[in-house]
PDB file of N, CA and C in Angstrom:
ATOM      1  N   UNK A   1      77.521  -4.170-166.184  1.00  0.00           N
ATOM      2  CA  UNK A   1      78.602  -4.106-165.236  1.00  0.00           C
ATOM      3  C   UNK A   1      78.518  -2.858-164.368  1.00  0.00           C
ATOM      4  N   UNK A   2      78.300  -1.562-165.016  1.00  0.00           N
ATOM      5  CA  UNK A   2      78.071  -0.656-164.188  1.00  0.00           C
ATOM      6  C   UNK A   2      76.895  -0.796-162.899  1.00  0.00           C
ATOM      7  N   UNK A   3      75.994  -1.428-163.207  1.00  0.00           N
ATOM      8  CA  UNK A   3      74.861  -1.960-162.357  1.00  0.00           C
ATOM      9  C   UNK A   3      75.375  -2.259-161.042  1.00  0.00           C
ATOM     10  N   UNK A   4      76.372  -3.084-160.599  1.00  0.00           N
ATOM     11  CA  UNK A   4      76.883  -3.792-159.932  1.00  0.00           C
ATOM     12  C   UNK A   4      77.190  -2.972-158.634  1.00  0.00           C
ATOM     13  N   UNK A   5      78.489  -1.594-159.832  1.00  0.00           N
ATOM     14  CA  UNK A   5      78.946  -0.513-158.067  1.00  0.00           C
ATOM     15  C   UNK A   5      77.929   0.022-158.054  1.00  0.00           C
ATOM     16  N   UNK A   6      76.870   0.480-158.688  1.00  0.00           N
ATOM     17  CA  UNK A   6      75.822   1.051-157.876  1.00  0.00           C
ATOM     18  C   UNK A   6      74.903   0.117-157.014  1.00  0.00           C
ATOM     19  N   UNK A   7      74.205  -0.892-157.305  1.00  0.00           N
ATOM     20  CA  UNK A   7      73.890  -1.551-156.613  1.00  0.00           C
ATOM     21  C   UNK A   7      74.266  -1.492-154.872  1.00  0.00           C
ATOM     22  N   UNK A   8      75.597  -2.264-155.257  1.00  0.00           N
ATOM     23  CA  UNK A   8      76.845  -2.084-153.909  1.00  0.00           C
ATOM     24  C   UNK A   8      76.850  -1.381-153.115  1.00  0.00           C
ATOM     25  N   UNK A   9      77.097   0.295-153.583  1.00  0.00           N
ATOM     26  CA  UNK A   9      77.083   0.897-152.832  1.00  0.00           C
ATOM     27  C   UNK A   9      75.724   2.066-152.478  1.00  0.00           C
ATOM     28  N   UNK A  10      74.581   1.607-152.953  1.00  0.00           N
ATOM     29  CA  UNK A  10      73.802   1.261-152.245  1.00  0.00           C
ATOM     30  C   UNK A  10      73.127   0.532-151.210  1.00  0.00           C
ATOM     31  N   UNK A  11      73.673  -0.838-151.402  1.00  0.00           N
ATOM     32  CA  UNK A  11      73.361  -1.135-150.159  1.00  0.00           C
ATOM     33  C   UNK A  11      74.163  -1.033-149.124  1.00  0.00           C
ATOM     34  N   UNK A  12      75.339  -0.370-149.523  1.00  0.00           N
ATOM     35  CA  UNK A  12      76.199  -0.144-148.028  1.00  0.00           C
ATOM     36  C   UNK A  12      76.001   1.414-147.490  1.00  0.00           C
ATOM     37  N   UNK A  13      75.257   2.271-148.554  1.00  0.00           N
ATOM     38  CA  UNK A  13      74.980   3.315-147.467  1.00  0.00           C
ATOM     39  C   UNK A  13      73.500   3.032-146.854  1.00  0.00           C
ATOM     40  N   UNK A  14      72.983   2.249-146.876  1.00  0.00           N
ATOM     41  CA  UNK A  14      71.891   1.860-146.171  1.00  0.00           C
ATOM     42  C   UNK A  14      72.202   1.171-145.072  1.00  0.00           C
ATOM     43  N   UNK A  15      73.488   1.023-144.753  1.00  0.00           N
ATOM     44  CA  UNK A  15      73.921   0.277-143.396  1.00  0.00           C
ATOM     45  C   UNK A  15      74.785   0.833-142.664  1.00  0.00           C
ATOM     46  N   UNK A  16      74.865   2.247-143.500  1.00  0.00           N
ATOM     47  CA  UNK A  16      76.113   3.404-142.652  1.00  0.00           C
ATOM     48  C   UNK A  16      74.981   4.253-141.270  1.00  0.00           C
ATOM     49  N   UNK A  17      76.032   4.641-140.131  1.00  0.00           N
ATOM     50  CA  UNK A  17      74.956   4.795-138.860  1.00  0.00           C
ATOM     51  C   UNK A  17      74.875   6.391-139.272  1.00  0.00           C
ATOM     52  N   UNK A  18      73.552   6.431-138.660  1.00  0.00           N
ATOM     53  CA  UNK A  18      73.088   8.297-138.283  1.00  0.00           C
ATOM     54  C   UNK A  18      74.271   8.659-137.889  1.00  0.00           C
ATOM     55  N   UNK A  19      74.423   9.833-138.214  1.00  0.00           N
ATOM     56  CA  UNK A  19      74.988  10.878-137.531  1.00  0.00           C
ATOM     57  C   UNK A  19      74.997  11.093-135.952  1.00  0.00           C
ATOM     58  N   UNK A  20      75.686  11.473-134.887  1.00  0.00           N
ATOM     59  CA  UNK A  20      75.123  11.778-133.802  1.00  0.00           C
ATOM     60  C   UNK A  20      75.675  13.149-133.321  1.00  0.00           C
ATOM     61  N   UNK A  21      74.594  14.071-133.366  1.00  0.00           N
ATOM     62  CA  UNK A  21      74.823  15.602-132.880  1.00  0.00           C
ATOM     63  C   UNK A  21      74.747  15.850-131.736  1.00  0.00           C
ATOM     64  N   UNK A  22      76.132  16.467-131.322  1.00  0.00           N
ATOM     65  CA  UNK A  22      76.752  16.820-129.947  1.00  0.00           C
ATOM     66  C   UNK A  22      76.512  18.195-130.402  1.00  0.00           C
ATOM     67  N   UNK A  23      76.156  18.588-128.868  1.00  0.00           N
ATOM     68  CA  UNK A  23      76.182  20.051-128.899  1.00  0.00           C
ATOM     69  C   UNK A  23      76.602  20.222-127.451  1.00  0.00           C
ATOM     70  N   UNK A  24      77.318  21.785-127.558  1.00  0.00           N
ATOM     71  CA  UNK A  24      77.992  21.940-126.212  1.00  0.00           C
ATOM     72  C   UNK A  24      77.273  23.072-125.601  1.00  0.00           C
ATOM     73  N   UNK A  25      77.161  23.233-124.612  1.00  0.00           N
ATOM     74  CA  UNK A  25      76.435  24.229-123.643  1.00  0.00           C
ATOM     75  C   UNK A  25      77.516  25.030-122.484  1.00  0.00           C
ATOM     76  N   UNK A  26      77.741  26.536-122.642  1.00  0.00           N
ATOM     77  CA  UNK A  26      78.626  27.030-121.731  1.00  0.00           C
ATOM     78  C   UNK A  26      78.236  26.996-120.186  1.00  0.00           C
ATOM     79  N   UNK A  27      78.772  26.547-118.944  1.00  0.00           N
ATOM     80  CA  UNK A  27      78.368  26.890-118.280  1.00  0.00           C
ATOM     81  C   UNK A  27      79.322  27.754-117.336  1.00  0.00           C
ATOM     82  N   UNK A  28      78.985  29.065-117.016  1.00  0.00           N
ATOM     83  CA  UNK A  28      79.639  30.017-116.391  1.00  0.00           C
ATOM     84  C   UNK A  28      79.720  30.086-114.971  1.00  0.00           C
ATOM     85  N   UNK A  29      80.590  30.246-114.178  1.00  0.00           N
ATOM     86  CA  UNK A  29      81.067  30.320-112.999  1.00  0.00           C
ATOM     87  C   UNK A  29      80.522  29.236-112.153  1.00  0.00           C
ATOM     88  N   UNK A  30      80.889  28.088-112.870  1.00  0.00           N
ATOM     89  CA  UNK A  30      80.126  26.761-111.824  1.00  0.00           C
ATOM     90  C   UNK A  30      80.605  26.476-110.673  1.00  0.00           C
ATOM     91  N   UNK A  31      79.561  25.989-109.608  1.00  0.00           N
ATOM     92  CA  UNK A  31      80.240  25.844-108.129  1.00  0.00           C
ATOM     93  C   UNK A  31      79.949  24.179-108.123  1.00  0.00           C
ATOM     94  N   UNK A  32      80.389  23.948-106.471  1.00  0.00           N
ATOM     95  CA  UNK A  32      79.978  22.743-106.271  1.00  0.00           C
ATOM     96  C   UNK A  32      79.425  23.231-105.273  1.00  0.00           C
ATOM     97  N   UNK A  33      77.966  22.496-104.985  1.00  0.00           N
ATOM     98  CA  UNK A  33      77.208  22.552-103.860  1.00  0.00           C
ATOM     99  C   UNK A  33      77.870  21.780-102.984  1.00  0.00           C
ATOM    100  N   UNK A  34      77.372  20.243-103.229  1.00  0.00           N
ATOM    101  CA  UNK A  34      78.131  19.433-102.455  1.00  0.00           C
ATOM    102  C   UNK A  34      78.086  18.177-103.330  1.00  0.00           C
ATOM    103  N   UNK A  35      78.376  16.890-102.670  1.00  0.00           N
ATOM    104  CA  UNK A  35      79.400  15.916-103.082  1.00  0.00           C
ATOM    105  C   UNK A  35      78.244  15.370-104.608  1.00  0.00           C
ATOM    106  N   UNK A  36      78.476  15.254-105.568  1.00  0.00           N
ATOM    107  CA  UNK A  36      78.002  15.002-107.287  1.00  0.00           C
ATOM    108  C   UNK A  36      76.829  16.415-107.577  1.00  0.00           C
ATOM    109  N   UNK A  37      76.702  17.646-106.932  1.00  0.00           N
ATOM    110  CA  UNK A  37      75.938  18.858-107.224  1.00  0.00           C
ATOM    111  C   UNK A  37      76.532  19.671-107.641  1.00  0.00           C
ATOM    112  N   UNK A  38      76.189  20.136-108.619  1.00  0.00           N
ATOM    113  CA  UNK A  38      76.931  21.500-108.570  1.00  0.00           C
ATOM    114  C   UNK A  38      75.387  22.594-109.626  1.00  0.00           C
ATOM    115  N   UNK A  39      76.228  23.768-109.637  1.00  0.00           N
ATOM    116  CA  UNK A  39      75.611  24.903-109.871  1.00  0.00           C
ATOM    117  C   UNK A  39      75.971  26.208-111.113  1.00  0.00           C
ATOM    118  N   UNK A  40      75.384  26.306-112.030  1.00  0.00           N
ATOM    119  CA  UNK A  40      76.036  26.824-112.666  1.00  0.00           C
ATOM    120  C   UNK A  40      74.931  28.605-112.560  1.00  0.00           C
ATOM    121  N   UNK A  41      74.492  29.657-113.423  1.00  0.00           N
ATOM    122  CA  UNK A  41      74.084  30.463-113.858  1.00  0.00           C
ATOM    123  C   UNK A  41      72.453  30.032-113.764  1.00  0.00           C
ATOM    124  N   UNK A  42      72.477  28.822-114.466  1.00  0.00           N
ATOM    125  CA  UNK A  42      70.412  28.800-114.810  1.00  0.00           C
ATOM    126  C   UNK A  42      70.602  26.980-115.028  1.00  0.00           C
ATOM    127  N   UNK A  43      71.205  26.387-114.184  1.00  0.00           N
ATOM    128  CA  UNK A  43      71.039  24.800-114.181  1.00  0.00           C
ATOM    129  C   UNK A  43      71.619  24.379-112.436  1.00  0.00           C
ATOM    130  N   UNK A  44      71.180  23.454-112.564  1.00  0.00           N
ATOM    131  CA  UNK A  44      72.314  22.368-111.371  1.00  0.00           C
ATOM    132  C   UNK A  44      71.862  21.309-111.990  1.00  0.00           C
ATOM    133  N   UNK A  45      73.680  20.650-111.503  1.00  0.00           N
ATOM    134  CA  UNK A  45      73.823  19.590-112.437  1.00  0.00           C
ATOM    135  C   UNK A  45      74.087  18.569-110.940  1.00  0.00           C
ATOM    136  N   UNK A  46      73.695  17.352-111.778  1.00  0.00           N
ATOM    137  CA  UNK A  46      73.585  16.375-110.619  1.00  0.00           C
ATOM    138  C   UNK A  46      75.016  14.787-111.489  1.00  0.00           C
ATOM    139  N   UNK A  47      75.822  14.950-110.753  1.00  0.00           N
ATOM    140  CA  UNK A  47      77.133  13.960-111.538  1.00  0.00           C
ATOM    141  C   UNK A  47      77.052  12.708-111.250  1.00  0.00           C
ATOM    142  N   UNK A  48      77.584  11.632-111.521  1.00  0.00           N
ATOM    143  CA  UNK A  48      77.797  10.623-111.189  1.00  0.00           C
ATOM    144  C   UNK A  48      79.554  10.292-110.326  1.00  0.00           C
ATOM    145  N   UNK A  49      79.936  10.224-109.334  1.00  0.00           N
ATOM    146  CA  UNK A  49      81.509  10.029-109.005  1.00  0.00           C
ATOM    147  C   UNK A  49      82.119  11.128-109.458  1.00  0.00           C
ATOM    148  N   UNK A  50      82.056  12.601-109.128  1.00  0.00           N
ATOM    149  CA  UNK A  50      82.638  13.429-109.907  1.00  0.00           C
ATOM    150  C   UNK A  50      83.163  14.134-108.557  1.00  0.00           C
ATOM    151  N   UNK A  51      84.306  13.906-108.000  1.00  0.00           N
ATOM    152  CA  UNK A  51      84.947  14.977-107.151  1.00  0.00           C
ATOM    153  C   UNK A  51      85.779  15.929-107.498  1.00  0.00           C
ATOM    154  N   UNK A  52      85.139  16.649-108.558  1.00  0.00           N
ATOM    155  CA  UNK A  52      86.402  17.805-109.418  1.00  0.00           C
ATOM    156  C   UNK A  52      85.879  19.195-108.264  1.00  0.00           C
ATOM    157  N   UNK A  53      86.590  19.631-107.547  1.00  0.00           N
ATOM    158  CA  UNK A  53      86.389  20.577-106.730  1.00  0.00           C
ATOM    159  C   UNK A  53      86.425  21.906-107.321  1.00  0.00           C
ATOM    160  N   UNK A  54      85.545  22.771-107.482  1.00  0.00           N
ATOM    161  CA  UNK A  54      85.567  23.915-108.221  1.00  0.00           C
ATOM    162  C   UNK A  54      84.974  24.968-107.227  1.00  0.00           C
ATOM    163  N   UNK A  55      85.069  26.505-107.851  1.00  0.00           N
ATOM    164  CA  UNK A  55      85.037  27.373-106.852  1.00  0.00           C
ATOM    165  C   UNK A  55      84.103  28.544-107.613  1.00  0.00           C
ATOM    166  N   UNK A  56      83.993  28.172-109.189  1.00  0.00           N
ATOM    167  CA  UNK A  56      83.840  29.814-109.993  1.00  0.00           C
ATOM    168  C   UNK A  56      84.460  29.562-111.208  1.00  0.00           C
ATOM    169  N   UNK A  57      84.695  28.000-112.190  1.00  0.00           N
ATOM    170  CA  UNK A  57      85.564  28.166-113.170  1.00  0.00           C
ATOM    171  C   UNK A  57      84.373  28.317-114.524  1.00  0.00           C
ATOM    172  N   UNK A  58      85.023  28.850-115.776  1.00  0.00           N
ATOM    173  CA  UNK A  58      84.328  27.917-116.493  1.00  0.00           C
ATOM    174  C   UNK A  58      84.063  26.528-116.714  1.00  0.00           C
ATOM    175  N   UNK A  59      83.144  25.808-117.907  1.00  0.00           N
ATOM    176  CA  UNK A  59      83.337  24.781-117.811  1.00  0.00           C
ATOM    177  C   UNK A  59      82.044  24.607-119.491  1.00  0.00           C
ATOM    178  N   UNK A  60      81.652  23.053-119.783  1.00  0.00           N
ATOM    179  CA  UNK A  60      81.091  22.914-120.911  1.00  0.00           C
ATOM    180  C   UNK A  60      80.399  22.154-120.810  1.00  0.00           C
ATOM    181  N   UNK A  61      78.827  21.638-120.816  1.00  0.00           N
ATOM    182  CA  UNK A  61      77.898  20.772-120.518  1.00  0.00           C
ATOM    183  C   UNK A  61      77.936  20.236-122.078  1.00  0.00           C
ATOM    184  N   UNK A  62      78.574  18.945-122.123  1.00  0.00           N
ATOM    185  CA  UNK A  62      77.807  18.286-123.483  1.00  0.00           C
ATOM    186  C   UNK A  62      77.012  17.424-123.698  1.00  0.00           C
ATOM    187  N   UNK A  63      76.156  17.980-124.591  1.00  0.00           N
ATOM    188  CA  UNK A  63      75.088  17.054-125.091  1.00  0.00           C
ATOM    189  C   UNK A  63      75.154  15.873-126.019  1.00  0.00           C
ATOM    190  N   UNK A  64      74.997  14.181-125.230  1.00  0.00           N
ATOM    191  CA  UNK A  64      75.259  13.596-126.402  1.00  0.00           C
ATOM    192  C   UNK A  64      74.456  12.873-126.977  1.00  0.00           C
ATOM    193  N   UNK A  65      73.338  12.832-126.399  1.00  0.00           N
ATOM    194  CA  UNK A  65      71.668  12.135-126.953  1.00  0.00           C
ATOM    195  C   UNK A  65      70.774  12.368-125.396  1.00  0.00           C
ATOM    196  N   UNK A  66      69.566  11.924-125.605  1.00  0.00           N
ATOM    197  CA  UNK A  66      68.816  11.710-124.918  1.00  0.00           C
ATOM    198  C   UNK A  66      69.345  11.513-123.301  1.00  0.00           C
ATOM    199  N   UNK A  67      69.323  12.548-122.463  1.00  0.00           N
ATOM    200  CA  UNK A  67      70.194  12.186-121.526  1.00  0.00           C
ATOM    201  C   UNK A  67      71.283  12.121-121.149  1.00  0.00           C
ATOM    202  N   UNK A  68      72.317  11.850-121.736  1.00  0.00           N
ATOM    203  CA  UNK A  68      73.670  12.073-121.623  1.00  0.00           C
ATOM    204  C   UNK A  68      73.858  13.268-121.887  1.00  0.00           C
ATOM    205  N   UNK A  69      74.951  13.309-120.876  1.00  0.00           N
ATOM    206  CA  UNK A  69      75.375  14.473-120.538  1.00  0.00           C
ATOM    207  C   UNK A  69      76.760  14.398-120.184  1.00  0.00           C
ATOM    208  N   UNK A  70      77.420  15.344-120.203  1.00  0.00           N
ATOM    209  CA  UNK A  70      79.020  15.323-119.586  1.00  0.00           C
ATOM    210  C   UNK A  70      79.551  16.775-119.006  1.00  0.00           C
ATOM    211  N   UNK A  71      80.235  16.684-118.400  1.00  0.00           N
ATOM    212  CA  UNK A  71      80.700  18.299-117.597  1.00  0.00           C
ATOM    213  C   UNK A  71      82.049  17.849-118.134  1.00  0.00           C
ATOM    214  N   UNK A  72      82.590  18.681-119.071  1.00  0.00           N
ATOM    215  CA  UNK A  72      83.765  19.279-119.893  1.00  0.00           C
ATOM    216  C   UNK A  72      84.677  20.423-118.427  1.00  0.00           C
ATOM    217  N   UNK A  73      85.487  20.216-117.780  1.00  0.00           N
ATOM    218  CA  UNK A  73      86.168  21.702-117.470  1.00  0.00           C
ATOM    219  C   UNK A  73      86.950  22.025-117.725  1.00  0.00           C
ATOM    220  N   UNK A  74      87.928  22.744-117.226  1.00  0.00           N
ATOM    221  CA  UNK A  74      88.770  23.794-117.826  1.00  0.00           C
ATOM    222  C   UNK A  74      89.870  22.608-117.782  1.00  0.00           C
ATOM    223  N   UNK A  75      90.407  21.576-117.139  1.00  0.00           N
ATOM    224  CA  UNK A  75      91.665  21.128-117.229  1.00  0.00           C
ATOM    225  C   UNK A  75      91.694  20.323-117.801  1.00  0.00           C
ATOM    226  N   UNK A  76      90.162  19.585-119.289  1.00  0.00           N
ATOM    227  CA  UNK A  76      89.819  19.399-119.968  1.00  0.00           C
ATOM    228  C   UNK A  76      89.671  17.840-119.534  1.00  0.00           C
ATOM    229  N   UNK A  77      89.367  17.375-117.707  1.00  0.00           N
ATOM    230  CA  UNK A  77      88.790  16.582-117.117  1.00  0.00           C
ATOM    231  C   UNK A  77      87.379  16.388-117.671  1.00  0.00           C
ATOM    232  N   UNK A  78      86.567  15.306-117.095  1.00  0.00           N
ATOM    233  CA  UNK A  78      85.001  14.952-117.448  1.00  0.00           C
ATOM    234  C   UNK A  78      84.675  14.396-116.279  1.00  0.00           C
ATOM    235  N   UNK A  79      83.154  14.342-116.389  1.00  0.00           N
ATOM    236  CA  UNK A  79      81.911  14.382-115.192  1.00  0.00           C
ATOM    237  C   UNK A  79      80.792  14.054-116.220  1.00  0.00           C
ATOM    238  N   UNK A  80      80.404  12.286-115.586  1.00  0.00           N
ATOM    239  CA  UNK A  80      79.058  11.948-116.016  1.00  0.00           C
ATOM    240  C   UNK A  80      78.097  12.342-115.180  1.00  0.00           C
ATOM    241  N   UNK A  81      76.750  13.051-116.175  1.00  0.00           N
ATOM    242  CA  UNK A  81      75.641  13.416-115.538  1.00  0.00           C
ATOM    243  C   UNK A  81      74.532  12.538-115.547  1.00  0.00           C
ATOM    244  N   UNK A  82      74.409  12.732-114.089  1.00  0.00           N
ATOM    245  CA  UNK A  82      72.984  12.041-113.995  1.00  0.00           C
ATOM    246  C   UNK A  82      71.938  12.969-114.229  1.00  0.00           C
ATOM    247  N   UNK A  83      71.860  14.196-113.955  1.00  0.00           N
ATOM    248  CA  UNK A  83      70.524  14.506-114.294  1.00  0.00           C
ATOM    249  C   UNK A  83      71.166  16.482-114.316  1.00  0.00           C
ATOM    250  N   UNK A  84      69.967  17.230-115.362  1.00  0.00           N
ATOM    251  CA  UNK A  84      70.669  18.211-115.374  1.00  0.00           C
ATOM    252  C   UNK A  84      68.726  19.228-115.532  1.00  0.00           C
ATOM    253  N   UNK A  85      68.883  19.779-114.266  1.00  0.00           N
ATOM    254  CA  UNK A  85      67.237  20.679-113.815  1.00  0.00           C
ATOM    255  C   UNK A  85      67.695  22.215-114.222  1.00  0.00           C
ATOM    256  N   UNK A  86      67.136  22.744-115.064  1.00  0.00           N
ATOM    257  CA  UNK A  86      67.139  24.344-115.237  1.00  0.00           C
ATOM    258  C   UNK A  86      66.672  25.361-114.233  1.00  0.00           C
ATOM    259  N   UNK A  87      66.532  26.005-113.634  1.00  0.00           N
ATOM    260  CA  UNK A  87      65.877  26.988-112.745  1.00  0.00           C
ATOM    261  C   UNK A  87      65.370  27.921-114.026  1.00  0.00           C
ATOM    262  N   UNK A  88      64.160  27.987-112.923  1.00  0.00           N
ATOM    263  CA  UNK A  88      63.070  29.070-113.094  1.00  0.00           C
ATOM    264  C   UNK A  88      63.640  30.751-112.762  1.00  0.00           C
ATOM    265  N   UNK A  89      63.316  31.504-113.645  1.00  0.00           N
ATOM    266  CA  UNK A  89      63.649  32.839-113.192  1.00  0.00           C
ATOM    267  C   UNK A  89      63.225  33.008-111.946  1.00  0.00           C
ATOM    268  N   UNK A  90      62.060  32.308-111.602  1.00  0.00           N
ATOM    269  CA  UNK A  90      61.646  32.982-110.286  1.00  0.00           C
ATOM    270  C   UNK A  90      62.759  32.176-109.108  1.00  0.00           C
ATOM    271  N   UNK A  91      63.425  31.407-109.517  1.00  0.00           N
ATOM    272  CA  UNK A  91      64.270  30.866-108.484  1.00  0.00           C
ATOM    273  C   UNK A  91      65.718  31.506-108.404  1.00  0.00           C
ATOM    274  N   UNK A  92      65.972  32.658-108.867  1.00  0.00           N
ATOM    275  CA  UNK A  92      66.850  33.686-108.846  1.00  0.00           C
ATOM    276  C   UNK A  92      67.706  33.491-107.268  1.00  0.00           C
ATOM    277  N   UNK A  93      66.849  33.798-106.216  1.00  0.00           N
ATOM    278  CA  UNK A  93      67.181  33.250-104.718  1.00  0.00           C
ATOM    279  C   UNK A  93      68.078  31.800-104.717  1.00  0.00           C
ATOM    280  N   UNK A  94      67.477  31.118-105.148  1.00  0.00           N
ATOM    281  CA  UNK A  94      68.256  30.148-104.898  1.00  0.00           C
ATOM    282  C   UNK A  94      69.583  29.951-105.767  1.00  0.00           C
ATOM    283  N   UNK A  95      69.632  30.216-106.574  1.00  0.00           N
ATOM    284  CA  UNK A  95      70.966  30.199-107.604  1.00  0.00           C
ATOM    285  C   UNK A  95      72.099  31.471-107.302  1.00  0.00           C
ATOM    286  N   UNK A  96      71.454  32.295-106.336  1.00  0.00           N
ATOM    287  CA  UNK A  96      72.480  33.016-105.851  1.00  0.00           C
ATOM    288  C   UNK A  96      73.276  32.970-104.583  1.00  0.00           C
ATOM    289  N   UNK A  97      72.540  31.870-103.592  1.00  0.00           N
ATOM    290  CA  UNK A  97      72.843  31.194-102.241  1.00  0.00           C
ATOM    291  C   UNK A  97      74.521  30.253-102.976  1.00  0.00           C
TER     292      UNK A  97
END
């Protein structure tokens, strides 16, 4: 009889899902370039429909797999990312325009 709950619940943690690890990324004094761009410290982020007008706020890039992405801000609004490019130190110039 004991056989049985183990059995059981064996096979039901073999059908329980992965885990999925979010991780959040600060991004400091983000601007908007222009209409789904914006700019943070050492990224630009490219949004999907995101007209949150910003000037210099904080804000939180989360990571939620492969690609996904989300812009977290301060009024605890969201922004799907389409695509998110790091700058090169040597592109210092441009991240300060």
């Amino acid at each position: 009889m004991k056989a049985l709950p183990v059995l059981l619940f064996m096979g039901l943690a073999g059908l329980a899902l992965p885990a999925i690890a979010v991780d959040y990324y600060k991004l400091p004094d983000i601007k908007r370039l222009d209409k789904d761009v914006y700019r943070s410290a050492s990224v630009i982020i490219e949004t999907r429909f995101c007209h949150h007008a910003t000037t210099g706020e904080q804000a939180l890039l989360k990571y939620e797999g492969p690609g996904e992405y989300q812009v977290i801000w301060a009024d605890h609004s969201t922004c799907d990312v389409e695509k998110v490019v790091e700058l090169d130190k040597s592109d210092t110039n441009l991240a300060s325009k």
